[in-house]
Structures are given as C-alpha cells and as structure tokens.
N, C-alpha and C. Protein backbone atom coordinates (compact mmCIF):
# COMPACT_ATOMS: atom_id res chain seq x y z
N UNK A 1 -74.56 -7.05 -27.96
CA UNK A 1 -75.41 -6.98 -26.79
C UNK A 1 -74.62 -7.32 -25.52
N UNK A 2 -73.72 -8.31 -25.97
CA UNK A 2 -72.54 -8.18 -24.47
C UNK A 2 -71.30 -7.14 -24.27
N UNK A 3 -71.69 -6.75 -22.83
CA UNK A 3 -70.90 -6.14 -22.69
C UNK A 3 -69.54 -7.00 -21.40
N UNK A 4 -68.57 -6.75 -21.25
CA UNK A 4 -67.86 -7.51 -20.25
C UNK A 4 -66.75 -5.74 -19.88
N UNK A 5 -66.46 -5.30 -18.90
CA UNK A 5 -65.78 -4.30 -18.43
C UNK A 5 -64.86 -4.67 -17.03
N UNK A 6 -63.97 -4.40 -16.91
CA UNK A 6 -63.03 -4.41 -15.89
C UNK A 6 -62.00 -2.82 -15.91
N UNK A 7 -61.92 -2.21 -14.85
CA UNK A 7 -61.72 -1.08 -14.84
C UNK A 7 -60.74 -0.92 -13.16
N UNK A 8 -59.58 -0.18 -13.41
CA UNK A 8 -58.72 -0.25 -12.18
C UNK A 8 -58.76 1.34 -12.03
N UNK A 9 -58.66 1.93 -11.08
CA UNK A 9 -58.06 3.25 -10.83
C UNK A 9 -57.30 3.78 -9.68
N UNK A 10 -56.22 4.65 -9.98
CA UNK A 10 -55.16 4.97 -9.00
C UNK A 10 -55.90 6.39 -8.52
N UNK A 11 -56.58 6.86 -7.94
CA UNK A 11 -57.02 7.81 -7.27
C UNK A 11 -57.79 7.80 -5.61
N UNK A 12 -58.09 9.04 -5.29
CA UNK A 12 -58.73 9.20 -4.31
C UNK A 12 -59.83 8.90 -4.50
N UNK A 13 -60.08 7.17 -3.71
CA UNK A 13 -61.82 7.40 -3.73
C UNK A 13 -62.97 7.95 -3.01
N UNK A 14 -63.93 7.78 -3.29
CA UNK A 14 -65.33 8.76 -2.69
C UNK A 14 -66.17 8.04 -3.26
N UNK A 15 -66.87 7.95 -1.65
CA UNK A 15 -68.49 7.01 -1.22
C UNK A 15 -69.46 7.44 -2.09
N UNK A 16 -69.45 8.62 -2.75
CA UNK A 16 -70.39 8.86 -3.45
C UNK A 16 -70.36 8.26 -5.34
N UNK A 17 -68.82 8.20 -5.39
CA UNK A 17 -68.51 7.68 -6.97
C UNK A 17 -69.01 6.44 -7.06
N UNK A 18 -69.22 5.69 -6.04
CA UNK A 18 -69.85 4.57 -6.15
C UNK A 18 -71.04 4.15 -6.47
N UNK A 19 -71.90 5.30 -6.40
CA UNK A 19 -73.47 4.86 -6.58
C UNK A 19 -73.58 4.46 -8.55
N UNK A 20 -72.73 5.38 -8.92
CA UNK A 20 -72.27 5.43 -10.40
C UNK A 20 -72.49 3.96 -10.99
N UNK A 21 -71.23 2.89 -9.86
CA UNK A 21 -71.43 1.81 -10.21
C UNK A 21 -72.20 0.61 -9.62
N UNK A 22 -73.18 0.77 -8.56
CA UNK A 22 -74.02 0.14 -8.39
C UNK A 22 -75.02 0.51 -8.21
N UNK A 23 -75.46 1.32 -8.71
CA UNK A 23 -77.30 1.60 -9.10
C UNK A 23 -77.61 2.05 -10.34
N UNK A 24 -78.54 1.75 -11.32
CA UNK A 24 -78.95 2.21 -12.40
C UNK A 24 -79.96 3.63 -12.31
N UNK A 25 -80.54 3.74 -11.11
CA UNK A 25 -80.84 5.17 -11.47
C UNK A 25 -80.86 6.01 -10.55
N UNK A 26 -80.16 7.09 -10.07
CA UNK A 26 -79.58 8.04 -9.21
C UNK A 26 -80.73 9.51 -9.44
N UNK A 27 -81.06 9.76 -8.53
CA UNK A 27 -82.09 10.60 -8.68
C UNK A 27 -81.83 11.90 -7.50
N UNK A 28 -81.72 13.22 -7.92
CA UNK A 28 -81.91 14.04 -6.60
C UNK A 28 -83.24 14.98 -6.72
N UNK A 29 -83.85 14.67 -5.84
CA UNK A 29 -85.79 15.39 -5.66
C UNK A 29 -85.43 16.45 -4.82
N UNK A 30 -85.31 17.96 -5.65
CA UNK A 30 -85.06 18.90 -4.78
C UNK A 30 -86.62 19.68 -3.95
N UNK A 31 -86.70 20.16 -2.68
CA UNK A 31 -87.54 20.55 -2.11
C UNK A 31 -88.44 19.59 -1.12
N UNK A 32 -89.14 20.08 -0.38
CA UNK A 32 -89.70 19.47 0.52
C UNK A 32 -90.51 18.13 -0.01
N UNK A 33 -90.17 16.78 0.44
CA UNK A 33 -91.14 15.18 -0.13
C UNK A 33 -91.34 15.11 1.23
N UNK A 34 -91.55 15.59 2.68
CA UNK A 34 -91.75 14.67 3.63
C UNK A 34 -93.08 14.13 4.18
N UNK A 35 -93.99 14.64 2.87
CA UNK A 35 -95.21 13.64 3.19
C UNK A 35 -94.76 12.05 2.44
N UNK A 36 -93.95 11.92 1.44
CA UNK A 36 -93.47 10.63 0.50
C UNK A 36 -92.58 10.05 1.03
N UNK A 37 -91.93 11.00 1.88
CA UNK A 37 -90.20 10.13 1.87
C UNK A 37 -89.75 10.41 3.71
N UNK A 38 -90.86 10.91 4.56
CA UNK A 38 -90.79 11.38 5.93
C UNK A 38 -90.29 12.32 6.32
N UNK A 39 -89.75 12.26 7.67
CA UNK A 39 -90.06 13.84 8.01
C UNK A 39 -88.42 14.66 7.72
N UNK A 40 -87.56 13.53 7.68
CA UNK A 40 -86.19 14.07 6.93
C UNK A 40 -86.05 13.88 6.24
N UNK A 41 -86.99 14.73 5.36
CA UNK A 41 -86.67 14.82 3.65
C UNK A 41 -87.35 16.05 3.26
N UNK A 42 -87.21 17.07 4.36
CA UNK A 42 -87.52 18.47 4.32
C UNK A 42 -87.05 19.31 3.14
N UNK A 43 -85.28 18.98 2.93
CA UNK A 43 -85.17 20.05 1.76
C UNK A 43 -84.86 19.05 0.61
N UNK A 44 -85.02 17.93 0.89
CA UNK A 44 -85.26 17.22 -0.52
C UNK A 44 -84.34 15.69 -0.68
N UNK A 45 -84.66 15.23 -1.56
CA UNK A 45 -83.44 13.23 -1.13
C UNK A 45 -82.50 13.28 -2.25
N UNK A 46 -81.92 12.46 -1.95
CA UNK A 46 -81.14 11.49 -3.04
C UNK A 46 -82.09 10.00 -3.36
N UNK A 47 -82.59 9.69 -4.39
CA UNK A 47 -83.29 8.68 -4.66
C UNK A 47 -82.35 7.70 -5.36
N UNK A 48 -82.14 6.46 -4.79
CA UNK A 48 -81.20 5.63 -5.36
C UNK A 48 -81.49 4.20 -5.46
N UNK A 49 -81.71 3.61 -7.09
CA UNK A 49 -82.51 2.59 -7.06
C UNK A 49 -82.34 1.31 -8.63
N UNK A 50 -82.34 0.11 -8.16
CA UNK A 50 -82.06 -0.64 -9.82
C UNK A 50 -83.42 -0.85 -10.09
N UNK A 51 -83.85 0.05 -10.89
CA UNK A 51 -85.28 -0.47 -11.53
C UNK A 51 -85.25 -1.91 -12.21
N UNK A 52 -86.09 -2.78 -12.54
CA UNK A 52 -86.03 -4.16 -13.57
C UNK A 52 -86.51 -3.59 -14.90
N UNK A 53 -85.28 -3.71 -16.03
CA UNK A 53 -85.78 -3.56 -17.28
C UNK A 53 -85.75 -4.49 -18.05
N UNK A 54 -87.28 -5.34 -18.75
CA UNK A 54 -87.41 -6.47 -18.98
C UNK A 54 -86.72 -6.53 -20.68
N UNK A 55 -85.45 -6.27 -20.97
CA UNK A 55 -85.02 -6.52 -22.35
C UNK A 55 -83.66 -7.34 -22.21
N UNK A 56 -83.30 -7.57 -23.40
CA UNK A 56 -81.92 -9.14 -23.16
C UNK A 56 -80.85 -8.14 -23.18
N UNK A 57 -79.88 -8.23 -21.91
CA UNK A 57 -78.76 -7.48 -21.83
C UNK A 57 -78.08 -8.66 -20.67
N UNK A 58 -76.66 -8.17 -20.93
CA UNK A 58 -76.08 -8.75 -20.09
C UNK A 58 -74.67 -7.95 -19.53
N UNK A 59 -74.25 -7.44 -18.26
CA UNK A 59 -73.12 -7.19 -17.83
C UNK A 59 -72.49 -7.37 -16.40
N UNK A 60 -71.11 -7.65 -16.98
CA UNK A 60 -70.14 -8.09 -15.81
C UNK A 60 -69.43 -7.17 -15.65
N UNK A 61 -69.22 -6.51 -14.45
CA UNK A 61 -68.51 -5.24 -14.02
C UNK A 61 -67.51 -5.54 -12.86
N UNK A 62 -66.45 -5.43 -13.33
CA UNK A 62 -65.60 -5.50 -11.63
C UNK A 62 -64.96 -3.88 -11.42
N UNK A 63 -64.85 -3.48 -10.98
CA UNK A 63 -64.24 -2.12 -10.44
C UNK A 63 -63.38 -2.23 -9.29
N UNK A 64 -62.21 -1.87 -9.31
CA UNK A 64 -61.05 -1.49 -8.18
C UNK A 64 -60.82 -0.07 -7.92
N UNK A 65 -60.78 0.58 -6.63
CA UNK A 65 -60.73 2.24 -6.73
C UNK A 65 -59.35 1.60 -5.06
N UNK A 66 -58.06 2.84 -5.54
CA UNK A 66 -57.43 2.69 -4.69
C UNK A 66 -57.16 4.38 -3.89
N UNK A 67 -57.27 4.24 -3.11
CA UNK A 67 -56.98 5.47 -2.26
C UNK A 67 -55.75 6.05 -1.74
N UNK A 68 -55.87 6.61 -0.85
CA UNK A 68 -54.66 7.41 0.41
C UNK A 68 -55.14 6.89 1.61
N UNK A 69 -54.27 6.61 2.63
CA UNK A 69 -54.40 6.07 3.83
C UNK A 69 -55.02 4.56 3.97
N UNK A 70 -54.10 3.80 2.90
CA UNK A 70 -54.89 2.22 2.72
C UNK A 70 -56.44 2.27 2.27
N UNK A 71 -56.96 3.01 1.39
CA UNK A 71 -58.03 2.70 1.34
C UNK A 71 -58.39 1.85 -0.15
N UNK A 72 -59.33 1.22 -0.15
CA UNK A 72 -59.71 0.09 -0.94
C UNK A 72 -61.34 0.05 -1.41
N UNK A 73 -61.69 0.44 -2.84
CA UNK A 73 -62.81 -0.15 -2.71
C UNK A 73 -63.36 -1.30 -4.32
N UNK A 74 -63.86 -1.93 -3.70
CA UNK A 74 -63.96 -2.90 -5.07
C UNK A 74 -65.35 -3.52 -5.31
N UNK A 75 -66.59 -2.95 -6.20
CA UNK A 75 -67.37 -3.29 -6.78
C UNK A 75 -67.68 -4.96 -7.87
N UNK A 76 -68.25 -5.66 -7.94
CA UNK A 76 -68.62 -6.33 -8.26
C UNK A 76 -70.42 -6.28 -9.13
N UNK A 77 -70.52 -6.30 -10.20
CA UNK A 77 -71.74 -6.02 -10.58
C UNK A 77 -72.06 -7.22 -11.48
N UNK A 78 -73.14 -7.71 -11.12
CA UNK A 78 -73.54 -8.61 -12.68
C UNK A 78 -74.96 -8.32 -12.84
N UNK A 79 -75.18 -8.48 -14.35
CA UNK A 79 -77.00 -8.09 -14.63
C UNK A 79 -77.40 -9.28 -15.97
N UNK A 80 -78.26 -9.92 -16.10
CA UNK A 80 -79.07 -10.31 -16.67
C UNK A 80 -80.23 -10.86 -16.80
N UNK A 81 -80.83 -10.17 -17.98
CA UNK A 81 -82.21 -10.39 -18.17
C UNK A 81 -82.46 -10.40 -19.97
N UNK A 82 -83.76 -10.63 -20.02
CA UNK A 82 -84.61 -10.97 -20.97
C UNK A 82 -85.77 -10.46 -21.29
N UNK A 83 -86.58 -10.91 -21.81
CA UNK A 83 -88.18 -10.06 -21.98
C UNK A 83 -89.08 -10.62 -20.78
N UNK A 84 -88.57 -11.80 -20.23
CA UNK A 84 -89.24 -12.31 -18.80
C UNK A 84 -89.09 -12.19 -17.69
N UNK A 85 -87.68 -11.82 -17.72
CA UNK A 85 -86.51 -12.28 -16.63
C UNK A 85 -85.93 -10.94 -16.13
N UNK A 86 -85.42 -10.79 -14.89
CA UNK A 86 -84.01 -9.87 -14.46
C UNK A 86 -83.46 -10.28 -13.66
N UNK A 87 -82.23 -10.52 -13.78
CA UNK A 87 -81.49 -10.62 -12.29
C UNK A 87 -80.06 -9.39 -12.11
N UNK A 88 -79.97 -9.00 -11.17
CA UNK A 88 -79.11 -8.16 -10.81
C UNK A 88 -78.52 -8.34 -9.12
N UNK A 89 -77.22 -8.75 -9.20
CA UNK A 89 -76.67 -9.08 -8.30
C UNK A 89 -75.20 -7.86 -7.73
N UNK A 90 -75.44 -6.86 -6.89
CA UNK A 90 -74.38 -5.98 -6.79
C UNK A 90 -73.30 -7.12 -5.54
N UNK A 91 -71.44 -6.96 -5.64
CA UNK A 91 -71.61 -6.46 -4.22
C UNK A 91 -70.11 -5.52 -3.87
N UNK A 92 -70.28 -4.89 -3.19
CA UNK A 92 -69.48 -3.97 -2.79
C UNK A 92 -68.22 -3.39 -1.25
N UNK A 93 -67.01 -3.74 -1.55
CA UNK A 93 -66.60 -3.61 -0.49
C UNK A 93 -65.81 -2.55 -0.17
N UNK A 94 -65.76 -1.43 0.73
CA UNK A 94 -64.98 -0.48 1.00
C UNK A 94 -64.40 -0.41 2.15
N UNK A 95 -63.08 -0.40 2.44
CA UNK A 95 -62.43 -0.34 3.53
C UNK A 95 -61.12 0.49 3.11
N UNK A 96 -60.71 1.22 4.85
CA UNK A 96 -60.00 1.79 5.01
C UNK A 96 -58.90 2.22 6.32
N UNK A 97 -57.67 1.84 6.19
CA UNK A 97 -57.10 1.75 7.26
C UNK A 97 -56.93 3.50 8.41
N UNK A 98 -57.56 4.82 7.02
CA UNK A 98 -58.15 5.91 7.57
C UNK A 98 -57.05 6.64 8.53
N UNK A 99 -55.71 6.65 8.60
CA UNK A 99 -55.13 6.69 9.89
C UNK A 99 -54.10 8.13 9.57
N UNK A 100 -55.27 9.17 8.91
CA UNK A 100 -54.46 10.58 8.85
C UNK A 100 -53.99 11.13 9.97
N UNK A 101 -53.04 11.66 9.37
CA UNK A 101 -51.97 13.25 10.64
C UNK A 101 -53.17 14.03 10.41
N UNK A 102 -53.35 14.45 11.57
CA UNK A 102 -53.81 15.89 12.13
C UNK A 102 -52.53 16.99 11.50
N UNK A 103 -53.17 18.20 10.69
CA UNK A 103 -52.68 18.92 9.88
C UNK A 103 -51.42 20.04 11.31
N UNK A 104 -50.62 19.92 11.32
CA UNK A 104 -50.11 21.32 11.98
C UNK A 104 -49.82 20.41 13.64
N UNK A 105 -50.10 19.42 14.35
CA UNK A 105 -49.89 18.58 14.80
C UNK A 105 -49.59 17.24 14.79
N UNK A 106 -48.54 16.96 15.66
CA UNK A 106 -47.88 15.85 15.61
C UNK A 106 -48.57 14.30 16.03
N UNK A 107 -49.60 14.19 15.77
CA UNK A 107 -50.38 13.10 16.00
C UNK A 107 -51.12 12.71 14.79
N UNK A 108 -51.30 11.19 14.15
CA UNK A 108 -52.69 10.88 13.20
C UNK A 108 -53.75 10.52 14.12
N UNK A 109 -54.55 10.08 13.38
CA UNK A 109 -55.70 9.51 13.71
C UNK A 109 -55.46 7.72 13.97
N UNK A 110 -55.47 7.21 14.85
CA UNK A 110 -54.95 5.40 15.61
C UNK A 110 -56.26 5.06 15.12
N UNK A 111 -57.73 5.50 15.07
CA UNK A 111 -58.39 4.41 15.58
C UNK A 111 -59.81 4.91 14.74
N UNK A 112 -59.05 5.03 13.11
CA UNK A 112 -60.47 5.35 12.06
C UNK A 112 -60.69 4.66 10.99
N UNK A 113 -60.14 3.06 11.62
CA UNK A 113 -60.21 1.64 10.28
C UNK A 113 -61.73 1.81 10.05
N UNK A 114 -61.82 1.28 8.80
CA UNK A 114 -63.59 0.98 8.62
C UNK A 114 -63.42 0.28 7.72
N UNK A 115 -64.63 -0.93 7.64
CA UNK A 115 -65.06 -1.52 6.32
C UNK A 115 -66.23 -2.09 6.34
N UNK A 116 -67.16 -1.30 4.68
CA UNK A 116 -68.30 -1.30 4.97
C UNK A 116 -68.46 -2.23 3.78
N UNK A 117 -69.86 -3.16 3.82
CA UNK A 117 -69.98 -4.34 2.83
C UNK A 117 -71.38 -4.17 2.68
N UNK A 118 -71.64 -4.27 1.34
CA UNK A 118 -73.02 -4.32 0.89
C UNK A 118 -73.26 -5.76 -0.07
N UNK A 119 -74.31 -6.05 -0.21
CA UNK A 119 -74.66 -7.16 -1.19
C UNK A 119 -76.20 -6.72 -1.40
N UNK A 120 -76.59 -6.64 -2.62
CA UNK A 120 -77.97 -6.78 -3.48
C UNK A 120 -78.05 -7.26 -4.30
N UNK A 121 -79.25 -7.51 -4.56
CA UNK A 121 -80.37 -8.65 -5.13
C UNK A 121 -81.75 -8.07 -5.68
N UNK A 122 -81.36 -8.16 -7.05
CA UNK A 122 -82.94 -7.47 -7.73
C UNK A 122 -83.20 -8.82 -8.49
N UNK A 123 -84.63 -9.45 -8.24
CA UNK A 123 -84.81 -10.17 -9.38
C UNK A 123 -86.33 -10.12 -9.97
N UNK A 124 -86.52 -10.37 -11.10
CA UNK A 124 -87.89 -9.80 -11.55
C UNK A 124 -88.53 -10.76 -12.63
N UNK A 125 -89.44 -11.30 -13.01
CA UNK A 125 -90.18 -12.01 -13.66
C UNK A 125 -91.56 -11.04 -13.88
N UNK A 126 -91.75 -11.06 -15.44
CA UNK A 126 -92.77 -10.38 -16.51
C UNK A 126 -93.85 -11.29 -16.22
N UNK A 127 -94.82 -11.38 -16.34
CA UNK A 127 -96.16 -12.46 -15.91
C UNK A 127 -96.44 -12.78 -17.36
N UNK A 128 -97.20 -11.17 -18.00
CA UNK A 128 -97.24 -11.12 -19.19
C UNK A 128 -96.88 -9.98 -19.52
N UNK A 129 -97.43 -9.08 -20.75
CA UNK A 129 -97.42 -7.65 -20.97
C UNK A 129 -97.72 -6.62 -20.25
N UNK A 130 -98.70 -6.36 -19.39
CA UNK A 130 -99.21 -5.27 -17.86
C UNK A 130 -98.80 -5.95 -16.83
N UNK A 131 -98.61 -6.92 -16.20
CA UNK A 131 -97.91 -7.58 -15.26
C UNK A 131 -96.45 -8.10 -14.97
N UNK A 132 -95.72 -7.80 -13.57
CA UNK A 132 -94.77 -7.97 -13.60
C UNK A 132 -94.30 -7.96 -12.10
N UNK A 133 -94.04 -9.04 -11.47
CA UNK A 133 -94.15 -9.35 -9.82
C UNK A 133 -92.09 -8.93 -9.98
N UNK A 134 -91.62 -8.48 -8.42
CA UNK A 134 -89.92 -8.36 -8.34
C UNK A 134 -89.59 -8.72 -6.62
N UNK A 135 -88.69 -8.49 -6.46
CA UNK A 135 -88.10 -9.04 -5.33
C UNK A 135 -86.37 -8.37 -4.79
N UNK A 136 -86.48 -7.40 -4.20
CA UNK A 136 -85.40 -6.83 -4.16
C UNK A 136 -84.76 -6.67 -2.61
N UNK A 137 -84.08 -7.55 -2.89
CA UNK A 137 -83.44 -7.76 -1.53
C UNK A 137 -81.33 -6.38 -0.93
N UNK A 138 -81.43 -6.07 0.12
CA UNK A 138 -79.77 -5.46 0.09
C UNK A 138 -79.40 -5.82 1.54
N UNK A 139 -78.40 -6.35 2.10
CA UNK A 139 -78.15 -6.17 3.03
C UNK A 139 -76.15 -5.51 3.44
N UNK A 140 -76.47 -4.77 4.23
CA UNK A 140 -75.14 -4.05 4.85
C UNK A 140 -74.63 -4.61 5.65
N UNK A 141 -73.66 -4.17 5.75
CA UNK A 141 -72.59 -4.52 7.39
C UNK A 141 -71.15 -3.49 7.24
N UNK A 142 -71.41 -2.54 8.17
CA UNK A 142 -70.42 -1.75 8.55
C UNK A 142 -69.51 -1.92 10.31
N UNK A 143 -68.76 -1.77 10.06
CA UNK A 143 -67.78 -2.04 10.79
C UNK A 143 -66.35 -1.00 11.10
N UNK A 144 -66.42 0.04 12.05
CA UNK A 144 -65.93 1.00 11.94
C UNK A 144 -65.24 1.49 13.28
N UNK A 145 -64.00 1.65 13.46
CA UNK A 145 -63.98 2.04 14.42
C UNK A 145 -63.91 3.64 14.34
N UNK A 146 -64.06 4.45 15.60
CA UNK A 146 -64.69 5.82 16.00
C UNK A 146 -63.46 6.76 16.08
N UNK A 147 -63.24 7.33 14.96
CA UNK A 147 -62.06 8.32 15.08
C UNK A 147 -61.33 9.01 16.34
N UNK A 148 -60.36 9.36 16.45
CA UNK A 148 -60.12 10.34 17.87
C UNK A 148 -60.31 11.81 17.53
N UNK A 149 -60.43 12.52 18.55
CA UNK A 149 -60.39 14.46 18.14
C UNK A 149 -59.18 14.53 18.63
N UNK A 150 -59.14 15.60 18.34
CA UNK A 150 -57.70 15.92 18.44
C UNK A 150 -56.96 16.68 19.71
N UNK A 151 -57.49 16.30 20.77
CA UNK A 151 -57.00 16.65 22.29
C UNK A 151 -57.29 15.10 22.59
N UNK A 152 -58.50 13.97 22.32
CA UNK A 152 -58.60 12.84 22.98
C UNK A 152 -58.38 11.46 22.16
N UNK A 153 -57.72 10.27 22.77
CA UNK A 153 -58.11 9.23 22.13
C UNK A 153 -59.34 8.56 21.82
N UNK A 154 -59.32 7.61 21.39
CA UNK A 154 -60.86 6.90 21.01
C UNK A 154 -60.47 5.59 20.66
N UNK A 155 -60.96 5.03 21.18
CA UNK A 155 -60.92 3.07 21.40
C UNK A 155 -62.78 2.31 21.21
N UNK A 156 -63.38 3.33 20.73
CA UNK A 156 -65.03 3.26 20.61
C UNK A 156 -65.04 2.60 19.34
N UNK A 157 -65.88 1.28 18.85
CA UNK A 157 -66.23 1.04 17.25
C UNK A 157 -67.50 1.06 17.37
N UNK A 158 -67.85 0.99 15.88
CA UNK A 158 -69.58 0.82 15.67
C UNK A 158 -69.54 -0.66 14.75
N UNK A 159 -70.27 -1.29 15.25
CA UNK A 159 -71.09 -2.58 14.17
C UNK A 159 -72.39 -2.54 13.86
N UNK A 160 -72.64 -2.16 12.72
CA UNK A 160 -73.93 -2.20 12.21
C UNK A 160 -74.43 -3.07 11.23
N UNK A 161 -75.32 -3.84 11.31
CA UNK A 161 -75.90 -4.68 10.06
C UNK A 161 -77.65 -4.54 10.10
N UNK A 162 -77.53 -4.75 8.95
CA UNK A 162 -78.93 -4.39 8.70
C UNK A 162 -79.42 -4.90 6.96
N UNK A 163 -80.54 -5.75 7.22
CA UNK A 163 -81.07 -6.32 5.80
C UNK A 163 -82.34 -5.32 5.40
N UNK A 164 -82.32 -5.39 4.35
CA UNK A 164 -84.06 -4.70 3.95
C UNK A 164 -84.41 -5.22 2.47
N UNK A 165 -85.77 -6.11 2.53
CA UNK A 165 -86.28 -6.56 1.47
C UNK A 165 -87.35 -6.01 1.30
N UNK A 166 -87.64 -5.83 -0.45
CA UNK A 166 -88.90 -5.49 -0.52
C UNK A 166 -89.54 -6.27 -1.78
N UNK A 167 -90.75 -6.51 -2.12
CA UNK A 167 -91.44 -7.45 -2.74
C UNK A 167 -92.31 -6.68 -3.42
N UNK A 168 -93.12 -6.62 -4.51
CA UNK A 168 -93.87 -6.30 -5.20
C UNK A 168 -94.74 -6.75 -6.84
N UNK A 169 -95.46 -6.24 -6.46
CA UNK A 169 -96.20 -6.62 -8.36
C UNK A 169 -96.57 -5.18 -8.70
N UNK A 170 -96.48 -5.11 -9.81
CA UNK A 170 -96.66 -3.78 -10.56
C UNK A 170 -97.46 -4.35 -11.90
N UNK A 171 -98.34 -3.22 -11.97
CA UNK A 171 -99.44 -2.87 -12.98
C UNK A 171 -99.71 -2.28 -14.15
N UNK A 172 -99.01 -2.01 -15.63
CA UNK A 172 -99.19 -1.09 -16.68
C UNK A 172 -99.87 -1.22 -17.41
N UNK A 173 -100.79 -0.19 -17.42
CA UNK A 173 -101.14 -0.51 -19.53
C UNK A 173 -101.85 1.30 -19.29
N UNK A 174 -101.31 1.84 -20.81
CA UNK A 174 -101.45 2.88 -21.13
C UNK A 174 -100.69 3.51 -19.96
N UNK A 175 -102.08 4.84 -19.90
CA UNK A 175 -101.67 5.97 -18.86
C UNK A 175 -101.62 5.41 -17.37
N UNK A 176 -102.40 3.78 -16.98
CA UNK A 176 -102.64 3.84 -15.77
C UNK A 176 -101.79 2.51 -15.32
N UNK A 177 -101.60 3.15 -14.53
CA UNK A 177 -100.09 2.44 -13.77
C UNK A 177 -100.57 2.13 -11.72
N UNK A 178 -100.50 0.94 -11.69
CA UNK A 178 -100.68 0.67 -10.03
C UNK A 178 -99.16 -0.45 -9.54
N UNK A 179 -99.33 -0.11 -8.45
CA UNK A 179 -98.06 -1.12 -8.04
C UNK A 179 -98.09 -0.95 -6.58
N UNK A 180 -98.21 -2.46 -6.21
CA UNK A 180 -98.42 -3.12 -4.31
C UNK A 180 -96.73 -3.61 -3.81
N UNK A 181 -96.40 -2.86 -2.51
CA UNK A 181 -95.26 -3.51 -2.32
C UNK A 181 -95.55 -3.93 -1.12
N UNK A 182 -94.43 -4.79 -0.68
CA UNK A 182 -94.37 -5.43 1.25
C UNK A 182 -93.00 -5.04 0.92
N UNK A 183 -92.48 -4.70 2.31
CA UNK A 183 -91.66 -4.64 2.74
C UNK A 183 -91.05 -5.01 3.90
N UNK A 184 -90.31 -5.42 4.57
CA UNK A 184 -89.22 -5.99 5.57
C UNK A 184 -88.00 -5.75 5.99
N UNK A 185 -87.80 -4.47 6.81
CA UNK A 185 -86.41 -4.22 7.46
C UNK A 185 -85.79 -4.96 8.43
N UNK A 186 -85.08 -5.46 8.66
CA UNK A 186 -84.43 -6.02 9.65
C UNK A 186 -82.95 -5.53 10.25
C-alpha cells in the first residue's frame, strides 16, 4: 500500500507535464459549458482537480524536470488518507532564467526570468457513510519579468499572487448525490 517515488529528468520541460504530477484528475470538456464554467468556456475547458478519496493510501513524490535556458522545475507531492481522513499537500516550483537568441538575429531575450510557485491543500474528513465535509485551499505567486520583441527592449515585470479556497460538504447515497460549497478568492 506504500508507495515512496523520486524521479529526476534531463529534458525539456513543459507547464503542461506538470498537471500529470499534481492533480489526480485532468479532465478536457469539449464544446460549449459557458452556462457552468462562464462566458470563456465557449469551445470548451480543461478541468483540473484532487478529488478526496476516502481509502488508506499513502504517497511521497518529489519530481525534478531540468530544462534549456536555466530552467528548473521541482514538484513536491504528499497524500494521505484513510476511510475518514485525506490530506493532500502539493507544492510546486518553476523557474526560468528564459534568456533565448532570437533565431537569425544577433540578440537573446535580457529580460524573460520567471518563477512561478504554487502550494495546495486538500483536506477531507468522512462524517459517516453519505456524508463528507473538505476544505481545499491553493495559493500562487508568479513573478515574471516581460520578455523583449525583437526591434525593442523590455525592463516591464509582472507580480501576481493570488489565494483561492473553497469549502464544502457533500451528500451520497444511491443515485442521489447533493453537494454545498463556499468559496473565497483572494
């Protein structure tokens, strides 16, 4: 039932290989949801999310992904739970010193460092058998400075942070299923 994994790789990484290792369920909803999911979600989402599954498991995940142009990204995952219990703790750091040649010209790019940081928090308690209250907290922080084009410099960064929690109890038995959330962006 235990699992323990540590995993290095010498390649080009990509923002998207990552969801692989910090979310348990990756979903793409093709076609128009923007009565569910708003008004940009016309031709359809990426749904990305750690559900709580109340059985005894346990894993420790570290992941290293190394890039081109200094780039770095390194995952951290831990999960355990029980028939009562979940906890799931991601966190994730990607940075990159980003500082490509312009192809066929004699200039790179000075000013396309970035490093973006995530941390989440799923935790969940079973009440009994149809009941089951959770608590899922993520917060970001990106930090980026603003590439140049290729006639101008650029000395522009972006700082962004941003938390979003959400809270809920959920309802099963048989076919009928209800579930109340709150939520809190910041």
């Amino acid at each position: 039932m235990e699992r323990y994994s540590s995993e290095f790789h010498f390649k080009r990484t990509n923002r998207l290989e990552h969801l692989a290792y910090h979310y348990n369920l990756v979903k793409i909803l093709k076609g128009g949801n923007s009565s569910q999911y708003g008004n940009g979600a016309i031709g359809g989402i990426l749904l990305i999310e750690n559900p709580t599954t109340f059985k005894k498991q346990f894993k420790l995940q570290n992941t290293v992904s190394i890039g081109s142009f200094k780039t770095l990204a390194n995952n951290v995952n831990f999960l355990l739970s029980g028939n009562k219990f979940f906890i799931q703790v991601n966190a994730h750091i990607y940075q990159s010193k980003n500082d490509y040649p312009f192809v066929g010209f004699d200039i790179k790019n000075e000013n396309g460092a970035f490093q973006n940081t995530d941390f989440e928090t799923v935790l969940g308690c079973r009440l009994n058998r149809n009941h089951q209250i959770y608590f899922k907290q993520k917060a970001t922080s990106i930090d980026r400075l603003l590439a140049r084009s290729l006639y101008m410099t650029s000395k522009s960064k972006l700082i962004q942070k941003n938390h979003r929690n959400l809270g809920g109890w959920k309802y099963e038995s048989g076919k009928f299923s209800s579930q109340t959330d709150m939520a809190y962006l910041f």
